[in-house]
Protein backbone atom coordinates (compact mmCIF):
# COMPACT_ATOMS: atom_id res chain seq x y z
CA UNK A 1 0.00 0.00 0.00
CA UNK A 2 1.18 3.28 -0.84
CA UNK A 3 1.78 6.08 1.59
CA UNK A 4 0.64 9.89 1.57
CA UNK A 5 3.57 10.41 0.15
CA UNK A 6 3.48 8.12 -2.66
CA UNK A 7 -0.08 9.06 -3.71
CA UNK A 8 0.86 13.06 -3.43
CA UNK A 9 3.55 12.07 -5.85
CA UNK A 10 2.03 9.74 -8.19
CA UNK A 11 -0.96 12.46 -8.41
CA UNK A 12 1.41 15.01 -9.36
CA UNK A 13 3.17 12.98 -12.08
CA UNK A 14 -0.58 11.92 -13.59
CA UNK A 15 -1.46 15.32 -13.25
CA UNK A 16 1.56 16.46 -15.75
CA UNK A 17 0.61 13.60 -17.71
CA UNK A 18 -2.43 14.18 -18.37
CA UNK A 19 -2.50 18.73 -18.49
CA UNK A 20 -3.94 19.92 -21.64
CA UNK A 21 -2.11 23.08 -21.85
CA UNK A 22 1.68 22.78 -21.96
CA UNK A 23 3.68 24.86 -18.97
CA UNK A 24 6.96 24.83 -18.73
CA UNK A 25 8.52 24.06 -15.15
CA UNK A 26 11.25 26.64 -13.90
CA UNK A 27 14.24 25.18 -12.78
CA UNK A 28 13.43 25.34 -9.21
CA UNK A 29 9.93 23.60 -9.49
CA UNK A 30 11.93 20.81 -11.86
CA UNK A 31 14.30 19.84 -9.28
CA UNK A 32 12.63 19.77 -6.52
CA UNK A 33 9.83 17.47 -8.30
CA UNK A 34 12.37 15.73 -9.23
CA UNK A 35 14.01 15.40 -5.93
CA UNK A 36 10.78 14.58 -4.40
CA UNK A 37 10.08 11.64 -6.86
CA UNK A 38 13.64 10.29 -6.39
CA UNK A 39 13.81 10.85 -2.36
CA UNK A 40 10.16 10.26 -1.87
CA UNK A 41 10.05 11.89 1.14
CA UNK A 42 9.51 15.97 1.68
CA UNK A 43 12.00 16.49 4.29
CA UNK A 44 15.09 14.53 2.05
CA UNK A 45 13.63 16.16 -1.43
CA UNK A 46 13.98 19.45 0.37
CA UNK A 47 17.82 18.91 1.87
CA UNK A 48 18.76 17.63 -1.53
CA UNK A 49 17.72 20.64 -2.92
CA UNK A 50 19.22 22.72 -0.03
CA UNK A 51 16.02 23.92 0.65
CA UNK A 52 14.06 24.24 4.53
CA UNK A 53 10.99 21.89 4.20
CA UNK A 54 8.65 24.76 4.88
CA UNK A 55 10.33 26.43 1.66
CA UNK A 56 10.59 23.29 -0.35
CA UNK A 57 6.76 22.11 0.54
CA UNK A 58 5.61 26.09 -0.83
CA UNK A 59 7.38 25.37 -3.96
CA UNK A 60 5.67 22.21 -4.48
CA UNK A 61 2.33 23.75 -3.94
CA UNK A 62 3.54 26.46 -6.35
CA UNK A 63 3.78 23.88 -8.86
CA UNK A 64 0.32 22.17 -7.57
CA UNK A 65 -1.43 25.24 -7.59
CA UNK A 66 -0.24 26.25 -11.83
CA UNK A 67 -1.33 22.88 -12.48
């Protein structure tokens, strides 16, 4: 069974997927999904990026929110 975290990511991959109109990611928003799908786990995603969490989990929902 999948965690939170597993389902938050695999939603976010589907939802690239699957978006009709094409937007580019900026560099910051592809590395830290990135990071996130490879570390699958916030807190990790957000030191590989040398990020906090609280700064890493707003650019996340940056890239939720213009998708």
């Amino acid at each position: 069974m999948a965690n939170g975290y597993s389902r938050h990511i695999f939603a976010l991959i589907f939802q690239i997927l699957t978006i009709g109109a094409i937007r580019l990611l900026t560099d910051a928003e592809e590395a830290a999904f990135l990071a996130l799908v490879e570390a699958r786990n916030f807190t990790r995603a957000a030191a590989a990026c040398h990020l906090s969490q609280p700064a890493f989990s707003a650019l996340v929902r940056q890239l939720e929110d213009a998708l």
